[in-house]
Protein backbone atom coordinates (compact mmCIF):
# COMPACT_ATOMS: atom_id res chain seq x y z
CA UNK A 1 -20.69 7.94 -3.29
CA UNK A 2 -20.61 5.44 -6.54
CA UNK A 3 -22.75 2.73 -6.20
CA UNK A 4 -21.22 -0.33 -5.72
CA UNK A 5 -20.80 -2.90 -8.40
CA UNK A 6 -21.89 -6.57 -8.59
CA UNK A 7 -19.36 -8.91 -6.40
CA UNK A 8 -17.19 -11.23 -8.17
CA UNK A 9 -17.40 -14.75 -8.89
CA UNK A 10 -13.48 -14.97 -6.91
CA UNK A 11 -10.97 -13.04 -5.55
CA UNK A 12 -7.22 -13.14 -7.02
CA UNK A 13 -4.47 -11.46 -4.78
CA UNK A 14 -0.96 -10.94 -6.29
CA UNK A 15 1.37 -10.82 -3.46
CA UNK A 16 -0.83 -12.13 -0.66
CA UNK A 17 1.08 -11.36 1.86
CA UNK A 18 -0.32 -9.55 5.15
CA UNK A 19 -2.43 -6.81 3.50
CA UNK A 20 -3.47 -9.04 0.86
CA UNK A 21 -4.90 -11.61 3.85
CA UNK A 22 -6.46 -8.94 5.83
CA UNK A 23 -8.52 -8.28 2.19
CA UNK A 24 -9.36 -12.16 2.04
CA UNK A 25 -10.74 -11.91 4.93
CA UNK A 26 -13.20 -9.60 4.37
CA UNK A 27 -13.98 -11.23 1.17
CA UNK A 28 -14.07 -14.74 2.52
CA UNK A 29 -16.63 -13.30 5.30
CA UNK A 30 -18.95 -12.23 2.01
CA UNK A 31 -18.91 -16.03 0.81
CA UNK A 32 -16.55 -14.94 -1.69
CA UNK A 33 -13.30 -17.60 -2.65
CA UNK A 34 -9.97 -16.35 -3.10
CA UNK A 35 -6.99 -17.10 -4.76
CA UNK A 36 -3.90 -15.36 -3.60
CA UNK A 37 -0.06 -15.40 -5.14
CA UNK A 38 3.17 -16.00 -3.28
CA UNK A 39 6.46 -16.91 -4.01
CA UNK A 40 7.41 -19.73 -1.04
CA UNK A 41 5.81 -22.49 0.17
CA UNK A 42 5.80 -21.26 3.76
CA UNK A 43 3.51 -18.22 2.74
CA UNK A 44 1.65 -21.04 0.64
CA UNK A 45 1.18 -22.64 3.97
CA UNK A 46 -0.63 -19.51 5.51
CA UNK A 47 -2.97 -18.91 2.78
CA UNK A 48 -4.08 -22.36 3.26
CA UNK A 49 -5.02 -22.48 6.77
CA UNK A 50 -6.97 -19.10 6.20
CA UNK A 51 -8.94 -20.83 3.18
CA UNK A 52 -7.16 -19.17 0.63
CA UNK A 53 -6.23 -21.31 -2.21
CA UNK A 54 -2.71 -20.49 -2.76
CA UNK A 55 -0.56 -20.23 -6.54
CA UNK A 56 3.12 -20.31 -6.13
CA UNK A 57 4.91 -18.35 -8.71
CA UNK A 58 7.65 -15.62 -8.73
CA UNK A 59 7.18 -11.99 -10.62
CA UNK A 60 10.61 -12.37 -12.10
CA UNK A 61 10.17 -16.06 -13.55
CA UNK A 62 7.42 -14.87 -16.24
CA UNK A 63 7.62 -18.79 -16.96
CA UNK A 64 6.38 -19.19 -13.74
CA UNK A 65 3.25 -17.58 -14.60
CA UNK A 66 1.06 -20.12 -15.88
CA UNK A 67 -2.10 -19.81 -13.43
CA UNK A 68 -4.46 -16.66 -14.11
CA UNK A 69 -7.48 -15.38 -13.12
CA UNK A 70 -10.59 -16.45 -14.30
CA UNK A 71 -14.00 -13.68 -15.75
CA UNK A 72 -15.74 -11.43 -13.02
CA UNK A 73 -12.51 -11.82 -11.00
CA UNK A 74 -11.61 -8.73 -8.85
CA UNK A 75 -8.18 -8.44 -8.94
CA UNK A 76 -5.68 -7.42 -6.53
CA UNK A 77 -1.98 -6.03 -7.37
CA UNK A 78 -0.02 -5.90 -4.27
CA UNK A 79 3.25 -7.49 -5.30
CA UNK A 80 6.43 -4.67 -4.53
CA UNK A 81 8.36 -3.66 -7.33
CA UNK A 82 11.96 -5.15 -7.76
CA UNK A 83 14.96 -3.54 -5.40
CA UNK A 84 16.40 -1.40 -7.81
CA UNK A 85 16.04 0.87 -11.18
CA UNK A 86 13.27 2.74 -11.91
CA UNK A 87 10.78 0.25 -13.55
CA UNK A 88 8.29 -1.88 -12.24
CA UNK A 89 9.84 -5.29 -14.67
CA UNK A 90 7.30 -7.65 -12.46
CA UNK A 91 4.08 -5.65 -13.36
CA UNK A 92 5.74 -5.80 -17.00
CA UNK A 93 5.68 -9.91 -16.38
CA UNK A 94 2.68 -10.22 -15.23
CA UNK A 95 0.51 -7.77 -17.85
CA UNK A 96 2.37 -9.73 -20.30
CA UNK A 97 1.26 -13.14 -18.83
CA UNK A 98 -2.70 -12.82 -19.11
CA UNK A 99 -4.86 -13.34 -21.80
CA UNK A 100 -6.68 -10.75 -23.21
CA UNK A 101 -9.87 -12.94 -23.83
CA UNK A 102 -9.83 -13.55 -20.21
CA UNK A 103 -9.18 -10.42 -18.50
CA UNK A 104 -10.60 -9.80 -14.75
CA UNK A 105 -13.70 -7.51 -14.38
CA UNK A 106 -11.42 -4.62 -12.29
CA UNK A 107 -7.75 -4.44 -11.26
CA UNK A 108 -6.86 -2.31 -7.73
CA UNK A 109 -3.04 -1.21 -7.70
CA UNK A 110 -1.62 -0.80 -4.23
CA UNK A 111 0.90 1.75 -4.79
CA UNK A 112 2.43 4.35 -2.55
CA UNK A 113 2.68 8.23 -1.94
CA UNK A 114 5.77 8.86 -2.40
CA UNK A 115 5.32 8.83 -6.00
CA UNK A 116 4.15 13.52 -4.98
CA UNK A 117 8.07 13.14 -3.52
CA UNK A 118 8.68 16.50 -1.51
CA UNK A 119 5.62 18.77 -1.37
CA UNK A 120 7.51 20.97 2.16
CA UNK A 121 4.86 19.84 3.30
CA UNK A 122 1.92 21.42 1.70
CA UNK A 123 -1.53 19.10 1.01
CA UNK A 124 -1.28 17.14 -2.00
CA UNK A 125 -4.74 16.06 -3.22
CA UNK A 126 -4.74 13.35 -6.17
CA UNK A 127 -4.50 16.01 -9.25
CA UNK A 128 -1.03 16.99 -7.82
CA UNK A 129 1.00 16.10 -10.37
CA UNK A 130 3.70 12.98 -9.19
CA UNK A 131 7.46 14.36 -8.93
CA UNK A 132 9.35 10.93 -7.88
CA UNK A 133 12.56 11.89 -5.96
CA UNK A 134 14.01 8.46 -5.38
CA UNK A 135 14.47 5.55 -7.59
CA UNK A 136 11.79 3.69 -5.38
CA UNK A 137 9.21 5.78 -6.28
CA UNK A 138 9.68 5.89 -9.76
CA UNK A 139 9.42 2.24 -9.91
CA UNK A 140 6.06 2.37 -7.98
CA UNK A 141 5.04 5.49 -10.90
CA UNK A 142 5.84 2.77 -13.59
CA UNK A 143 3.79 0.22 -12.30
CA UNK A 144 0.89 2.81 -11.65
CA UNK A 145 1.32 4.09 -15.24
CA UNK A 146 1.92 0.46 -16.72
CA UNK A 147 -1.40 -0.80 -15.62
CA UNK A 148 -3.36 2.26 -16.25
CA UNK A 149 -2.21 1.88 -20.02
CA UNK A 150 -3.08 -1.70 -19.85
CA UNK A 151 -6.87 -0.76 -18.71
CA UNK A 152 -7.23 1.85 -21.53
CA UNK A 153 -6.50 -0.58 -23.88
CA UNK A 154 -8.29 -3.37 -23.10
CA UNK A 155 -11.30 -1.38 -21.19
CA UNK A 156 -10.15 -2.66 -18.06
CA UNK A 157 -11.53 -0.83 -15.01
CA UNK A 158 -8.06 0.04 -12.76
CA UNK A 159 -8.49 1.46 -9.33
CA UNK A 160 -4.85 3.04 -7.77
CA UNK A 161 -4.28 3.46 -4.38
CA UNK A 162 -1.67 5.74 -2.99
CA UNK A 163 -0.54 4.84 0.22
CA UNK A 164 0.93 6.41 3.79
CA UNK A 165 2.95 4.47 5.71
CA UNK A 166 1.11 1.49 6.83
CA UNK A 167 0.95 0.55 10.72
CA UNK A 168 -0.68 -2.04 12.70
CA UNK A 169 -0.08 -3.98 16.34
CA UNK A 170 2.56 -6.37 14.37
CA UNK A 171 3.76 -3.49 12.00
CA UNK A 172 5.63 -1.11 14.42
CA UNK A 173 9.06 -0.47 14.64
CA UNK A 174 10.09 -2.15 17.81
CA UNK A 175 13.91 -3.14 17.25
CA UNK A 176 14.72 0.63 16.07
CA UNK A 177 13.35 1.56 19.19
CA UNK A 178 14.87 -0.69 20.76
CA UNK A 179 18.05 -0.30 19.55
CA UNK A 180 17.65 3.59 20.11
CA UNK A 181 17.96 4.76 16.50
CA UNK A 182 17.80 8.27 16.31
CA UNK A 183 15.37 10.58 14.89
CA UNK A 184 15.29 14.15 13.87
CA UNK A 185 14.07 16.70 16.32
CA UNK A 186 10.75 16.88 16.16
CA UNK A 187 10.74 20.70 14.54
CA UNK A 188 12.55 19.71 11.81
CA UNK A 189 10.65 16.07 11.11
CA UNK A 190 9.15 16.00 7.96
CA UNK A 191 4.63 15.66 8.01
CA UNK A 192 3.98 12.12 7.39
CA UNK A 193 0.68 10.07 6.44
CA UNK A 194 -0.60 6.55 7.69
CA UNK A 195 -3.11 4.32 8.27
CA UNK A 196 -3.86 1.21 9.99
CA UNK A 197 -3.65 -2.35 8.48
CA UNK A 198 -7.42 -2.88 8.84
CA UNK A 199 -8.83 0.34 8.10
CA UNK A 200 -6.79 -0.34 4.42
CA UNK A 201 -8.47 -3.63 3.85
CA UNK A 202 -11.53 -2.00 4.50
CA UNK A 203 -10.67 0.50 2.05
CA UNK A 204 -9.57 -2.16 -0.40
CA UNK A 205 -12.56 -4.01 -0.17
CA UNK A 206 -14.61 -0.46 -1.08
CA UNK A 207 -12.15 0.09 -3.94
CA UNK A 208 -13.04 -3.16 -5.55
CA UNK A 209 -16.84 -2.61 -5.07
CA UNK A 210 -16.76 1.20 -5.47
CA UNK A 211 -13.27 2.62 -7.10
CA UNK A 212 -14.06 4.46 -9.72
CA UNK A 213 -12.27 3.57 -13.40
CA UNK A 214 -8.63 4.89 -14.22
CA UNK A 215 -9.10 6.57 -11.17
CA UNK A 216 -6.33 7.33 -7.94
CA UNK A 217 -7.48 7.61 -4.93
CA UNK A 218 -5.09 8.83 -1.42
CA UNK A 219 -5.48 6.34 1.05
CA UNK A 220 -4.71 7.88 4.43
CA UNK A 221 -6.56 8.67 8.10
CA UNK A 222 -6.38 12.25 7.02
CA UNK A 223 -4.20 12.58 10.81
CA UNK A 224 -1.73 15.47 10.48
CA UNK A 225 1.63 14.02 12.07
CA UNK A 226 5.43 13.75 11.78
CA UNK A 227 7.79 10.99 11.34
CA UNK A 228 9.67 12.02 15.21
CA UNK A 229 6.14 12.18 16.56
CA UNK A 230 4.62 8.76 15.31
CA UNK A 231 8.35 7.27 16.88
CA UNK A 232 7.58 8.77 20.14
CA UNK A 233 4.22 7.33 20.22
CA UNK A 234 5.12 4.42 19.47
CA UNK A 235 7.82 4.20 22.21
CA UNK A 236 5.52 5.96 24.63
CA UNK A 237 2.56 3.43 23.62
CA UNK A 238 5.27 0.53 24.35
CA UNK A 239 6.82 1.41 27.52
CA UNK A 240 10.38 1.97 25.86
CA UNK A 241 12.68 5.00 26.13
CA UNK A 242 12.27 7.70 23.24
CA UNK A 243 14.70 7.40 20.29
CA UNK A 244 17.21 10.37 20.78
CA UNK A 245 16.77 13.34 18.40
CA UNK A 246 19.19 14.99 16.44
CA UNK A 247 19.69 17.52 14.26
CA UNK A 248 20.70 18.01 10.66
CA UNK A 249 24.11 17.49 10.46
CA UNK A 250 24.48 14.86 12.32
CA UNK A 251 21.74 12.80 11.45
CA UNK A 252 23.21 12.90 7.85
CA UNK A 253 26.29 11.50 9.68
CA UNK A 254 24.59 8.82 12.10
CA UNK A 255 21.34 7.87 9.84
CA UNK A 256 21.15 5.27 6.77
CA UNK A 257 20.69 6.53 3.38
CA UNK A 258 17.38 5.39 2.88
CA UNK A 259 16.07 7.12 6.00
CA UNK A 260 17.51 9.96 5.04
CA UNK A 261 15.73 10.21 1.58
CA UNK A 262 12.63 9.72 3.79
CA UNK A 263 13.57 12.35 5.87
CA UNK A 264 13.72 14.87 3.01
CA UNK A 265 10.49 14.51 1.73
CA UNK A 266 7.07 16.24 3.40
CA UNK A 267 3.43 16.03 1.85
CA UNK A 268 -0.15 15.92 4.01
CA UNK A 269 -1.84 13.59 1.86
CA UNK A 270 -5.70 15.21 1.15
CA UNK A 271 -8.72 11.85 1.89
CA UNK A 272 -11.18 13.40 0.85
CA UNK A 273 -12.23 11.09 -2.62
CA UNK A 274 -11.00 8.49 -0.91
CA UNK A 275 -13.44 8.80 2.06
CA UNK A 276 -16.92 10.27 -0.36
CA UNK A 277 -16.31 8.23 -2.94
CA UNK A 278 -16.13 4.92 -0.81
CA UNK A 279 -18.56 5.51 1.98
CA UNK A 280 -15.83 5.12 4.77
CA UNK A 281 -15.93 6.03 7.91
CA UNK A 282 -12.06 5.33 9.31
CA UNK A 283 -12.51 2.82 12.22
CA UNK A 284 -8.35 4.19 13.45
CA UNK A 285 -8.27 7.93 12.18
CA UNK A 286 -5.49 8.61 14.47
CA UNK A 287 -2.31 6.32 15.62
CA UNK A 288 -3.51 6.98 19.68
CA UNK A 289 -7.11 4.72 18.07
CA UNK A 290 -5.23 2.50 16.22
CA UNK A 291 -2.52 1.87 18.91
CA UNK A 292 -5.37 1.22 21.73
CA UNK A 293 -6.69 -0.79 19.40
CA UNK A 294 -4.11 -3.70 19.73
């Protein structure tokens, strides 16, 4: 385990959104202030009545970017990449925006594991070299490899996180199951990684204190699962009907696009750093905790 580092004089969160005020949180709780970025006044709003002082400013209006962080600021980057292409242009904007004579004491990336793409499968640990299949993915590669440039140069400490799919009690996918969206069968669903909302904070909070520099780290519960199994759980765990399965060919007929290119990809993400390195224990390390869990 690295021994953790001095906390900050203030927390800054770009893109505050949920994740980024489950973080605050645990910050706040340390005595620690934080600033956190959003682009409306209704997220402004929220920040507020959590304590957060809130900055209003949009990733694609570099103009926009006139407030920065302050020395021995930890530094969040949780901000999604633009819709389309295959570059991160709002990590571009915001690099470009701070001064160098200013810089925060450490950066930590969220950014997501589907930069491996398609392993079929097999455990990827975080020397498996990244093989984006979709034009999402690259753009979440970009950012990754956009900021870890920045930190060379400048001696910037950057912590990345690659991330499973993300679940809590107000992150499940109710209306698909509602609406009885199908699936594939379960045989032929591709392994999938996760963890809950508040075991990432926690793991957030640890990367700040404990990540170690230029470094990636897989963020998962280390639970080996599918994508038709954590829908059936869900339903199950919610009282609704299962989503009906189907197989290949017609799921290519009946499912969107962007499910499919979800469908076509399988990796077991490996913990392991991720857990050592931090000192974690996993309060959800399976969906049937995190579910009970509310």
């Amino acid at each position: 385990m690295n021994p953790a580092v001095k906390d900050p004089a203030e927390i800054f969160i770009v893109g505050c959104g949920d994740i980024g005020r489950r973080v605050a949180a645990r910050w706040q709780q340390r005595g620690i202030p934080v600033r956190g970025m959003v682009r409306q006044q209704h997220s402004a709003s929220l920040l507020q009545k959590q304590g957060i002082t809130p900055v209003v400013a949009n990733l694609d209006h570099p103009a926009t970017l006139s407030v920065r962080p302050r020395g021995n600021t930890l530094l969040y980057y949780f901000a999604p990449p633009p819709a389309s292409g295959r570059e991160d242009t709002r990590m571009r904007h915001w690099l470009a925006s701070l001064d160098p004579q200013q810089l925060p004491s450490r950066m930590v990336l969220i950014s997501t594991s589907g930069v491996y793409g398609d392993r079929q499968g097999a455990l990827v640990n975080e020397e498996t070299p990244p093989n984006p299949q979709v034009d999402r993915a690259w753009r979440r590669l970009d950012a990754e490899q956009q900021l870890r440039r920045f930190g060379r140069q400048h001696r910037l400490a950057v912590v990345i996180l690659r991330v499973g799919g993300i679940y809590a009690a107000d992150r499940l996918p109710v209306k698909r199951i509602e609406k009885g969206v199908p699936v594939l069968h379960e045989r032929l669903a591709p392994h999938t990684n996760r963890i809950h909302a508040e075991d990432l904070a926690r793991v957030c909070v640890e990367a700040g204190r404990r990540g170690r520099a230029d470094t990636v780290y897989n963020v998962s519960d280390g639970d080996e699962s599918n994508m038709t199994a954590y829908f059936n759980t869900v339903a199950d765990f919610l009282g609704l009907p299962r989503p009906p399965a189907l197989g290949w060919e017609e799921a290519e007929n009946r499912l969107s696009a962007g499910m499919l290119s979800y469908l076509r990809e399988s990796r077991r993400l490996d913990n392991r750093r991720m857990l050592q390195e931090f000192g974690i224990t996993l309060k959800y390390p399976d969906l049937q905790s995190g579910l009970a869990a509310g």
